[in-house]
C-alpha atoms as a PDB file:
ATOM      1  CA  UNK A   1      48.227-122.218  34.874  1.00  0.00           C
ATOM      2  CA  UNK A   2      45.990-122.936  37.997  1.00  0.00           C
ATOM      3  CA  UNK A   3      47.553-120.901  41.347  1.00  0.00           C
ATOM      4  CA  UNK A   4      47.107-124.283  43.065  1.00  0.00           C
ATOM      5  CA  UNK A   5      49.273-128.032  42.387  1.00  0.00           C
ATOM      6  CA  UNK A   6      48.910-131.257  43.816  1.00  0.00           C
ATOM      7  CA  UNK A   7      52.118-133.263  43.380  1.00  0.00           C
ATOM      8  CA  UNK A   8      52.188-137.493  43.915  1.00  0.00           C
ATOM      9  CA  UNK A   9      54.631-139.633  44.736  1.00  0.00           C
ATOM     10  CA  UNK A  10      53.316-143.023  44.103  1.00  0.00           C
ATOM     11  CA  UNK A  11      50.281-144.018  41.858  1.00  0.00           C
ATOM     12  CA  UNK A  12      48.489-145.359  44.841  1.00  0.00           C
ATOM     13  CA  UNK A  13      47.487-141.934  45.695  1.00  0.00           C
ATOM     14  CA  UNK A  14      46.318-140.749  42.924  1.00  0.00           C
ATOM     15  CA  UNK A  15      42.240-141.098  44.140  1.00  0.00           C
ATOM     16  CA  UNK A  16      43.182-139.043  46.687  1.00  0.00           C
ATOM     17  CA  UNK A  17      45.119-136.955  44.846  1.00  0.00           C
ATOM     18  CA  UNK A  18      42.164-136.508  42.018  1.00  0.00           C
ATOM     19  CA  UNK A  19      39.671-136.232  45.062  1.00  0.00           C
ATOM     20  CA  UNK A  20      41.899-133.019  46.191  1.00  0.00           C
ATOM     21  CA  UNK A  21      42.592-131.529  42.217  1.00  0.00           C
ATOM     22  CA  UNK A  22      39.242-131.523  41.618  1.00  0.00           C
ATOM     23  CA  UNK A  23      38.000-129.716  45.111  1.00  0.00           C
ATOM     24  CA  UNK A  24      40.786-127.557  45.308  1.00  0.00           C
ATOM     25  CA  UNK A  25      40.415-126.424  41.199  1.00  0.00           C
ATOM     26  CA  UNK A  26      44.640-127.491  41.220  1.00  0.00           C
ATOM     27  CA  UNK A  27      46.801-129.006  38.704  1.00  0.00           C
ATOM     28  CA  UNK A  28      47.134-132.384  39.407  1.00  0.00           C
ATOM     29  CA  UNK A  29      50.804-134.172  38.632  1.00  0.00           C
ATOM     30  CA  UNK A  30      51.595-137.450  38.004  1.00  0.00           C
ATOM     31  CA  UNK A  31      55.820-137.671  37.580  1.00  0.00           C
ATOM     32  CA  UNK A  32      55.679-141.272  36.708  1.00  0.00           C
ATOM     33  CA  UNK A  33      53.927-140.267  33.308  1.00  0.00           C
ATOM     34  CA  UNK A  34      57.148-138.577  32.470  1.00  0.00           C
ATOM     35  CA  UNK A  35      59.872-141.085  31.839  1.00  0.00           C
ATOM     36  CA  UNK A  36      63.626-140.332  31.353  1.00  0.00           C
ATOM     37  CA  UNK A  37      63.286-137.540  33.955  1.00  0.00           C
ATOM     38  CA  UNK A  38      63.460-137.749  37.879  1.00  0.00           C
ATOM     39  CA  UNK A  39      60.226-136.649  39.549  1.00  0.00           C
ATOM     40  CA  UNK A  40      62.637-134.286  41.482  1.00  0.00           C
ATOM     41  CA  UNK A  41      63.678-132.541  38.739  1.00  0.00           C
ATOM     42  CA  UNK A  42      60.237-132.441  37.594  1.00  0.00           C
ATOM     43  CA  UNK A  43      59.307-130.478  40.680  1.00  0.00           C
ATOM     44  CA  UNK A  44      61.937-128.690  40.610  1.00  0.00           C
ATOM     45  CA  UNK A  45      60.960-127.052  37.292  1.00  0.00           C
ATOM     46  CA  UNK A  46      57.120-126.601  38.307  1.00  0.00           C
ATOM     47  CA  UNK A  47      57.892-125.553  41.846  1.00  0.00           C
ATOM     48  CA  UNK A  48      57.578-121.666  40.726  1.00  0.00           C
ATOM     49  CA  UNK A  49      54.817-122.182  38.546  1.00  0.00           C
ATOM     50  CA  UNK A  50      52.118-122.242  41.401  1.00  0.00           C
ATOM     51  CA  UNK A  51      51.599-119.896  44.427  1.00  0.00           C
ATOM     52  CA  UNK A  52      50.189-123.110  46.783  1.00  0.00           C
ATOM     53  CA  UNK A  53      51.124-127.022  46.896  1.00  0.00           C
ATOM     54  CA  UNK A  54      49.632-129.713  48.310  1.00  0.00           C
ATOM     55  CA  UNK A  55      52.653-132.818  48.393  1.00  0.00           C
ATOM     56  CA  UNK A  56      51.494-136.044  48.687  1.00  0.00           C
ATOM     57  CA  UNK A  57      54.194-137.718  50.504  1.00  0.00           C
ATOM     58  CA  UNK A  58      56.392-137.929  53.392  1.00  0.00           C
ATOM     59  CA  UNK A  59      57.987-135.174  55.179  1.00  0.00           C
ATOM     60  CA  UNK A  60      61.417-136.430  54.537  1.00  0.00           C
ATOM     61  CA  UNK A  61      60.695-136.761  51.004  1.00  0.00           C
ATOM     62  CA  UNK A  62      59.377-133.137  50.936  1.00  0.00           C
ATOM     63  CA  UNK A  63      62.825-132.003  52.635  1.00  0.00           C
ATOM     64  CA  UNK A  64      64.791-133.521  49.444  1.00  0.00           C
ATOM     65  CA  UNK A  65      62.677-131.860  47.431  1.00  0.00           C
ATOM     66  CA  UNK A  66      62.741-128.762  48.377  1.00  0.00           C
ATOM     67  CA  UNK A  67      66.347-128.370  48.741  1.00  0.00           C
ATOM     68  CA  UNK A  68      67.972-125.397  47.319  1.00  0.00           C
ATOM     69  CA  UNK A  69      64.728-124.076  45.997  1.00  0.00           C
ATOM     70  CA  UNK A  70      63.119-121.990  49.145  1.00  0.00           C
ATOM     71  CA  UNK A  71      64.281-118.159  48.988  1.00  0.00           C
ATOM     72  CA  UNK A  72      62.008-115.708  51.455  1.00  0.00           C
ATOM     73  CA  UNK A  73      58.990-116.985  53.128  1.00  0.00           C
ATOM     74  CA  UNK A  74      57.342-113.547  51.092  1.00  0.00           C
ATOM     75  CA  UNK A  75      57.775-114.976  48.005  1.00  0.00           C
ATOM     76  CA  UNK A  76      58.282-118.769  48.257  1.00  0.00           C
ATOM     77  CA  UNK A  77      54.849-120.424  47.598  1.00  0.00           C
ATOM     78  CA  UNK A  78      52.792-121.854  50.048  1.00  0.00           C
ATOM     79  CA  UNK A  79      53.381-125.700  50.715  1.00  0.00           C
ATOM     80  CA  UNK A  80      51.825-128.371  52.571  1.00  0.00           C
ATOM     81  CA  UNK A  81      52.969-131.915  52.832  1.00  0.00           C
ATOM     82  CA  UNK A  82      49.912-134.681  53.320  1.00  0.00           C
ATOM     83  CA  UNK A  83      50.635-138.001  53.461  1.00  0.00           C
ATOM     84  CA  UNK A  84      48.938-141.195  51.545  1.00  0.00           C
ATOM     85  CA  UNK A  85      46.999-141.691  54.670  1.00  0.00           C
ATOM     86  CA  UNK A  86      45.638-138.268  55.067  1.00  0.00           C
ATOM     87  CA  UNK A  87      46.066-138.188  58.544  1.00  0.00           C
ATOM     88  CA  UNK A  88      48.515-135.270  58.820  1.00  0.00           C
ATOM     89  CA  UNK A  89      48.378-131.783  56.861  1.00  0.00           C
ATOM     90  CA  UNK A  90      51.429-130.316  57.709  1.00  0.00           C
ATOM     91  CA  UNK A  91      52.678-126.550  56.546  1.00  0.00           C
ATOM     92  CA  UNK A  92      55.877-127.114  55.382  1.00  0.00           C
ATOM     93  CA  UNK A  93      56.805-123.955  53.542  1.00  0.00           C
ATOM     94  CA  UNK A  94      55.207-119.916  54.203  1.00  0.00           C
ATOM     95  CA  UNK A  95      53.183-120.818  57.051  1.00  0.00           C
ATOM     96  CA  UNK A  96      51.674-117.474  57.790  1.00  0.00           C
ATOM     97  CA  UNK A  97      52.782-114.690  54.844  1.00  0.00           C
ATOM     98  CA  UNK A  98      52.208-117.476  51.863  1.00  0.00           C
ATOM     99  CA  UNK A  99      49.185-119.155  53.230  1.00  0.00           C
ATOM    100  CA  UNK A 100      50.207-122.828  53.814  1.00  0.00           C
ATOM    101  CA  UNK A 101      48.365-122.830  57.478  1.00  0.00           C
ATOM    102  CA  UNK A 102      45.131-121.754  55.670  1.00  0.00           C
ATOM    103  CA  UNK A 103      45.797-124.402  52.787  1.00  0.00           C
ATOM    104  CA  UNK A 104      46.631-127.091  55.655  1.00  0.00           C
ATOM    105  CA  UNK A 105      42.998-126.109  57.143  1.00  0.00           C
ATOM    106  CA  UNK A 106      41.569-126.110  53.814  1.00  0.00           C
ATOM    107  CA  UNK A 107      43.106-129.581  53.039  1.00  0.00           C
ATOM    108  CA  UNK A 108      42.354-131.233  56.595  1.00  0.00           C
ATOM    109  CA  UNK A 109      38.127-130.205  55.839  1.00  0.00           C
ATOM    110  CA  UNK A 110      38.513-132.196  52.490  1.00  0.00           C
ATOM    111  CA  UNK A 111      40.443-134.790  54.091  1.00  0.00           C
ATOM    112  CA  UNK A 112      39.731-135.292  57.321  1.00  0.00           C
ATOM    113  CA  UNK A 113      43.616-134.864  58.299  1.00  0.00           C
ATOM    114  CA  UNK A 114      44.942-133.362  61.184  1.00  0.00           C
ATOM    115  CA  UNK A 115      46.216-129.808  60.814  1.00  0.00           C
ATOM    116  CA  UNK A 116      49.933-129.333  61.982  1.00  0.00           C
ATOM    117  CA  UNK A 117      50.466-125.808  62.270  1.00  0.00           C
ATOM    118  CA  UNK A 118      53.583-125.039  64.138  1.00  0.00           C
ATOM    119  CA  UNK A 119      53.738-121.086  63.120  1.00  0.00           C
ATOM    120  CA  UNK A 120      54.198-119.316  66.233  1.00  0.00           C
ATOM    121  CA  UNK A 121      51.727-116.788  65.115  1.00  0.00           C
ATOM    122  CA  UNK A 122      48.783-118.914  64.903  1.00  0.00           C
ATOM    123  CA  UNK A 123      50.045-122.049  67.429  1.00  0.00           C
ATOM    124  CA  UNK A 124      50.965-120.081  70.410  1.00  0.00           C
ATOM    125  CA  UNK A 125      47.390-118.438  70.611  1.00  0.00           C
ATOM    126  CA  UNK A 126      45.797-120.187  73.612  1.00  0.00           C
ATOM    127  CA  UNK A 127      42.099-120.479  72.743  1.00  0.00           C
ATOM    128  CA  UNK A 128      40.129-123.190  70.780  1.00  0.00           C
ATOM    129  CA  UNK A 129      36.334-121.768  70.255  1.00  0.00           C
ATOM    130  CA  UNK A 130      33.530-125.184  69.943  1.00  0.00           C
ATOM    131  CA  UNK A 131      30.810-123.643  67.826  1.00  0.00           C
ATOM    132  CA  UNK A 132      27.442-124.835  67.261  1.00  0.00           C
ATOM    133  CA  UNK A 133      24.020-123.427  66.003  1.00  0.00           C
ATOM    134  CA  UNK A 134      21.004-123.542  63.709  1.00  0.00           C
ATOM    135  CA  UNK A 135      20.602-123.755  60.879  1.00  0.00           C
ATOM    136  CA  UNK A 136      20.746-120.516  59.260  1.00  0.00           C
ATOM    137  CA  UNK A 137      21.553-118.559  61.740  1.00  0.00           C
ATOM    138  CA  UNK A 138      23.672-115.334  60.722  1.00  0.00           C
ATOM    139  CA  UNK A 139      27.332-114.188  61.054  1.00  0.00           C
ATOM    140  CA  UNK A 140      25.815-111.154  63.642  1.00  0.00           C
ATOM    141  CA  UNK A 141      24.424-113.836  66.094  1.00  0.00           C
ATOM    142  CA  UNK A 142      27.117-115.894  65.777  1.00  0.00           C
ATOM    143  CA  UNK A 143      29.457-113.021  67.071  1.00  0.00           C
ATOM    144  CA  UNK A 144      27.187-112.164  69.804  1.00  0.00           C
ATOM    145  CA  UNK A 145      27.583-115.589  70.941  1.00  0.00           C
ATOM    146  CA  UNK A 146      31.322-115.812  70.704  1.00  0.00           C
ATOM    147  CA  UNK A 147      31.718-112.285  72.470  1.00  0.00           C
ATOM    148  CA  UNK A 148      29.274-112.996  74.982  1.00  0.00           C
ATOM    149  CA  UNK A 149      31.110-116.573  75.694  1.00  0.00           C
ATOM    150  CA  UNK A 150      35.463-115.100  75.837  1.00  0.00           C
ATOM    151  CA  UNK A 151      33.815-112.415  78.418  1.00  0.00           C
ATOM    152  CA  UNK A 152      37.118-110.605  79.302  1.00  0.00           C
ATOM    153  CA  UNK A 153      39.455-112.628  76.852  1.00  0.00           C
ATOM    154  CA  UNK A 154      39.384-111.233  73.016  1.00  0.00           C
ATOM    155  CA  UNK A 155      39.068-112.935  69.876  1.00  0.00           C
ATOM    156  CA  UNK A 156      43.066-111.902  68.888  1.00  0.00           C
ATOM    157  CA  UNK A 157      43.536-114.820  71.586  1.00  0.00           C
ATOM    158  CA  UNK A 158      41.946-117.806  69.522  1.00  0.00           C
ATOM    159  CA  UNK A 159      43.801-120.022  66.991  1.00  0.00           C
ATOM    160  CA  UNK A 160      41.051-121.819  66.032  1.00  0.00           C
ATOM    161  CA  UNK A 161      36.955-122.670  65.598  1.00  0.00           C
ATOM    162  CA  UNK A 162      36.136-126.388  65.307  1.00  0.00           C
ATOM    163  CA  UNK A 163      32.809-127.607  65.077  1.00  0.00           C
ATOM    164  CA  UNK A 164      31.215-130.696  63.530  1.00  0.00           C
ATOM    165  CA  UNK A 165      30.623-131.795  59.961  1.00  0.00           C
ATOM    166  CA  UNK A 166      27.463-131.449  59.578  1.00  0.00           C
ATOM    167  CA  UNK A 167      28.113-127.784  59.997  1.00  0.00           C
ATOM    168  CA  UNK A 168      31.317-127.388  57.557  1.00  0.00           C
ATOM    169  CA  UNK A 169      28.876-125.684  54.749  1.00  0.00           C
ATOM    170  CA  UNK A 170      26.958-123.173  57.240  1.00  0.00           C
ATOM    171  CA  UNK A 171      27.145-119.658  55.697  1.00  0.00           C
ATOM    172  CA  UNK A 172      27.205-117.725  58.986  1.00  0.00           C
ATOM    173  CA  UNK A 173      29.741-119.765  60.801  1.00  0.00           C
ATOM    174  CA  UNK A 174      31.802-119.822  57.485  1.00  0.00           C
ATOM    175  CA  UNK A 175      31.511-115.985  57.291  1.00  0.00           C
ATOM    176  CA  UNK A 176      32.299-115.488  61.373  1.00  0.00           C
ATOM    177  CA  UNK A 177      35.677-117.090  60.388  1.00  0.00           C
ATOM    178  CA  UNK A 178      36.107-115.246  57.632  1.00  0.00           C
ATOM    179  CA  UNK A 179      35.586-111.884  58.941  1.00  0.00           C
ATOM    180  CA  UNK A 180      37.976-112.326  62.054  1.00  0.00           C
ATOM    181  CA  UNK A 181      40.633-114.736  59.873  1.00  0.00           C
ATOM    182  CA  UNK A 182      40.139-117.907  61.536  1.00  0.00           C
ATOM    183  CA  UNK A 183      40.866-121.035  60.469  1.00  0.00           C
ATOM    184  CA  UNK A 184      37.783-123.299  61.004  1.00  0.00           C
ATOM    185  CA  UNK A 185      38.770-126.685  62.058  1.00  0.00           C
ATOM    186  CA  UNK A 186      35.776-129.855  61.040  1.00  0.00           C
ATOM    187  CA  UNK A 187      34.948-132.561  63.217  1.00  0.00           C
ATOM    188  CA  UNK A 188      33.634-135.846  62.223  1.00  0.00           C
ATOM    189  CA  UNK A 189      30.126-136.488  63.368  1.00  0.00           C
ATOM    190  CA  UNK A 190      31.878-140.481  64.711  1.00  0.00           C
ATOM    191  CA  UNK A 191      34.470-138.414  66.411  1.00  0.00           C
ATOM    192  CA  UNK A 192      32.280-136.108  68.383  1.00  0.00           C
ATOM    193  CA  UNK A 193      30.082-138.921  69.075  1.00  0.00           C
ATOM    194  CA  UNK A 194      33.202-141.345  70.049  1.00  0.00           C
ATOM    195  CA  UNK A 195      34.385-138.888  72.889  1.00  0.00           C
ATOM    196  CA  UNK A 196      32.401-140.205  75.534  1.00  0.00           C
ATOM    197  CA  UNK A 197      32.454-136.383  78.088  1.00  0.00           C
ATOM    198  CA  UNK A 198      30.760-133.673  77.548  1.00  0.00           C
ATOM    199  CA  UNK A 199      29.456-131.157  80.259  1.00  0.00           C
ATOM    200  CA  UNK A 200      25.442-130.988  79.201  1.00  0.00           C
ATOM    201  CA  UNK A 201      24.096-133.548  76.822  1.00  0.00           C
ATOM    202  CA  UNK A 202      21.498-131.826  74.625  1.00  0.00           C
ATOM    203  CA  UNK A 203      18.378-134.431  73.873  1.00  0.00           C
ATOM    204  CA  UNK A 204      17.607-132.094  71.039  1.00  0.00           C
ATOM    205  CA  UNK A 205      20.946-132.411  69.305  1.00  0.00           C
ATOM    206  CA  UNK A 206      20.686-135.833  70.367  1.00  0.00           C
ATOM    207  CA  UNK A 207      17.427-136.454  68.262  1.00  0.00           C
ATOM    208  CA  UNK A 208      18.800-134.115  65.179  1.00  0.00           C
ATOM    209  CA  UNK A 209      22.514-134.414  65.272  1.00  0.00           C
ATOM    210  CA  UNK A 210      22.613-137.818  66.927  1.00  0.00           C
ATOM    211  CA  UNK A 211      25.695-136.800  68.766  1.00  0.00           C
ATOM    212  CA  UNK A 212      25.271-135.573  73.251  1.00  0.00           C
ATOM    213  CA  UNK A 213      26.819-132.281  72.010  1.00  0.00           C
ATOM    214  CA  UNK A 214      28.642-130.151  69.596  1.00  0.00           C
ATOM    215  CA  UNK A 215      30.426-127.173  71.047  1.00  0.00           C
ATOM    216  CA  UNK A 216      32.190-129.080  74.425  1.00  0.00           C
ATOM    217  CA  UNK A 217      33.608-132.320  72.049  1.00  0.00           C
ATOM    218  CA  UNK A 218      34.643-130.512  69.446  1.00  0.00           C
ATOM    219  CA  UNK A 219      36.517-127.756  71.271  1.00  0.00           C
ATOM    220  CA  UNK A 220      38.588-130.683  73.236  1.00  0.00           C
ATOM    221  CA  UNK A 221      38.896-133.094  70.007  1.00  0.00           C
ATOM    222  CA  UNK A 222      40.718-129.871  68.427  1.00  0.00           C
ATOM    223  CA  UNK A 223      43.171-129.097  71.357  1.00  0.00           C
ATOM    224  CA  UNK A 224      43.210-132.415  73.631  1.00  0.00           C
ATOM    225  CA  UNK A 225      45.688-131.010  75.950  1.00  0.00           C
ATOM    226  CA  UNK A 226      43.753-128.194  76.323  1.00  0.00           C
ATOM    227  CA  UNK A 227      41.081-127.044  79.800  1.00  0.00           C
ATOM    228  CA  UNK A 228      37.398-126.259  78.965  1.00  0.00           C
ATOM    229  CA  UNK A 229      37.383-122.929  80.544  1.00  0.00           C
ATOM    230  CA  UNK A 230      33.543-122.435  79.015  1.00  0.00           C
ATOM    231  CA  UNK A 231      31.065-124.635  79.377  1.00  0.00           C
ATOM    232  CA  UNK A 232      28.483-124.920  76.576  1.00  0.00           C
ATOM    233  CA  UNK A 233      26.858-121.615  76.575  1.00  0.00           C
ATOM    234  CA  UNK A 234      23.731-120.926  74.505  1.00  0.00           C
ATOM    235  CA  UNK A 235      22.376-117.299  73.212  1.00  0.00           C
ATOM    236  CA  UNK A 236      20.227-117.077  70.398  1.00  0.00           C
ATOM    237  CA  UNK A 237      20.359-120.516  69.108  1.00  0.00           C
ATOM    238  CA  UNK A 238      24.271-120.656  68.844  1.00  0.00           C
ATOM    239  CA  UNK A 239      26.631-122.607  71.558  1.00  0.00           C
ATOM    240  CA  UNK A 240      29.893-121.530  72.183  1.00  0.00           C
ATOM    241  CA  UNK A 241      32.369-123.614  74.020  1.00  0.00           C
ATOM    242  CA  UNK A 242      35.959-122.499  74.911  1.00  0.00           C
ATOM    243  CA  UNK A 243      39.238-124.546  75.995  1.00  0.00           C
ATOM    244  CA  UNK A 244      42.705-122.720  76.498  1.00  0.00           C
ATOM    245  CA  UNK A 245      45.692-124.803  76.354  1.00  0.00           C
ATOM    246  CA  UNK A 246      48.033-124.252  79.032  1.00  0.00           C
ATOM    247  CA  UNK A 247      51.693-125.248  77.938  1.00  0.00           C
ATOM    248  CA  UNK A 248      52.445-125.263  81.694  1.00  0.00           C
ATOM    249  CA  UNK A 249      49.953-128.287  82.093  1.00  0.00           C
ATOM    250  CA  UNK A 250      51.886-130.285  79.554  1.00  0.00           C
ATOM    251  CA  UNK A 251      53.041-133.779  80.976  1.00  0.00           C
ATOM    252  CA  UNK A 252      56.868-133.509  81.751  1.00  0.00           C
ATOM    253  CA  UNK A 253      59.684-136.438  81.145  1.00  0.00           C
ATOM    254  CA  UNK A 254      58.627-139.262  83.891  1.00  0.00           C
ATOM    255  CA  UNK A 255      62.167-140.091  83.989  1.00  0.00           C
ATOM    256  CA  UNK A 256      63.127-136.707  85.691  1.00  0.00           C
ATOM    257  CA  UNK A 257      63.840-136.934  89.881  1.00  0.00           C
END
């Protein structure tokens, strides 16, 4: 029995739902296959078969289904809800101990969906790193970069790295992430390129990316209420940008005297 499922709703997800069995290695199910038995109690059976879900559905759906079944977020498996659309990711079930914030990441880079991660662990860390580089360059420069960029601040303070597509498959960024346990966030190339600021346009990632910049956009795409606190820096052929979000800045209710 594969660790990871992918459950369906309706049949008109199921290329999506065979695009995300097949790239995640999970068990893909289909309850309308099964007649004479209600897809709840279908999931209900195969919930504690696998230690991660992806649901394809909505949230409210995913609340119905789930009821009576969590016990300890130690031991329940890890679930995230995605709807049809693919626009959300959302960890619905063991966040942080199960793994459902690293399966909504995981999810959202074969998707293109939004990660919702509303752990307080991961979510109230302030800092978004923008990361860009060569190709080829290793994990070593990469942290020199990164260090050199926080200054004072620490990388215990950042919830996330985002950087653009084109980059998703670079071994050292992939491996920076993976040594300090952060989730890397993937920014389409349109996106970047449809968010008209940034600080320094490069004519050289202009010619090769065809985008002004890498490190500024993506930072701000990933947390758009967010301050760039670091410009584009560049050491080594690696840029660094950094933007803190500042809950304070937050707009408040324009009905209020």
């Amino acid at each position: 029995m594969n660790e990871t499922a992918v459950w369906l709703v309706r049949e008109d997800a199921l290329p999506l739902g065979q695009s995300l069995a097949e790239a995640l290695g999970a068990t893909l199910y289909r309850p309308w296959l099964t007649p004479g038995d209600s897809p709840r109690e279908q999931f209900r059976r195969a919930f504690h078969q696998h230690c991660r879900w992806v649901v394809v559905m909505a949230s409210g759906i995913a609340v119905r289904y789930l009821d009576g079944l969590p016990a300890s977020k130690y031991t329940d498996p890890a679930l995230v809800v995605l709807d049809e659309a693919a626009r959300f990711a959302i960890p619905l079930l063991s966040g942080h101990e199960g793994g459902a914030n690293a399966l909504a990441y995981e999810v959202a880079r074969l998707t293109g969906a939004i990660p919702a991660v509303t752990t307080a662990t991961e979510a109230m860390k302030p800092l978004t790193l923008g990361l860009g580089c060569r190709r080829g360059k290793p994990v070593d420069d990469i942290e020199r970069a990164v260090k050199a960029a926080l200054g004072d601040r620490t990388l215990a303070e950042v919830r996330e790295v985002a950087t653009i597509d084109l980059k998703a498959d670079e071994i050292g960024l992939l491996a920076f992430c993976e040594r300090h346990g952060l989730p890397l966030r993937v920014i389409a190339r349109a996106d970047v390129a449809a968010r008209g600021w940034t600080g320094e346009p490069s004519d050289w990632v202009q010619q090769n990316v065809g985008v002004a910049g890498v490190c500024e956009p993506c930072a701000l795409i990933a947390s758009p209420r967010g301050r760039l606190i670091v410009p584009k820096t560049a050491l080594d052929g690696v840029t660094v940008a950094v933007v803190e979000d500042r809950p304070t800045d937050y707009p408040h209710d324009a009905t209020a005297p």
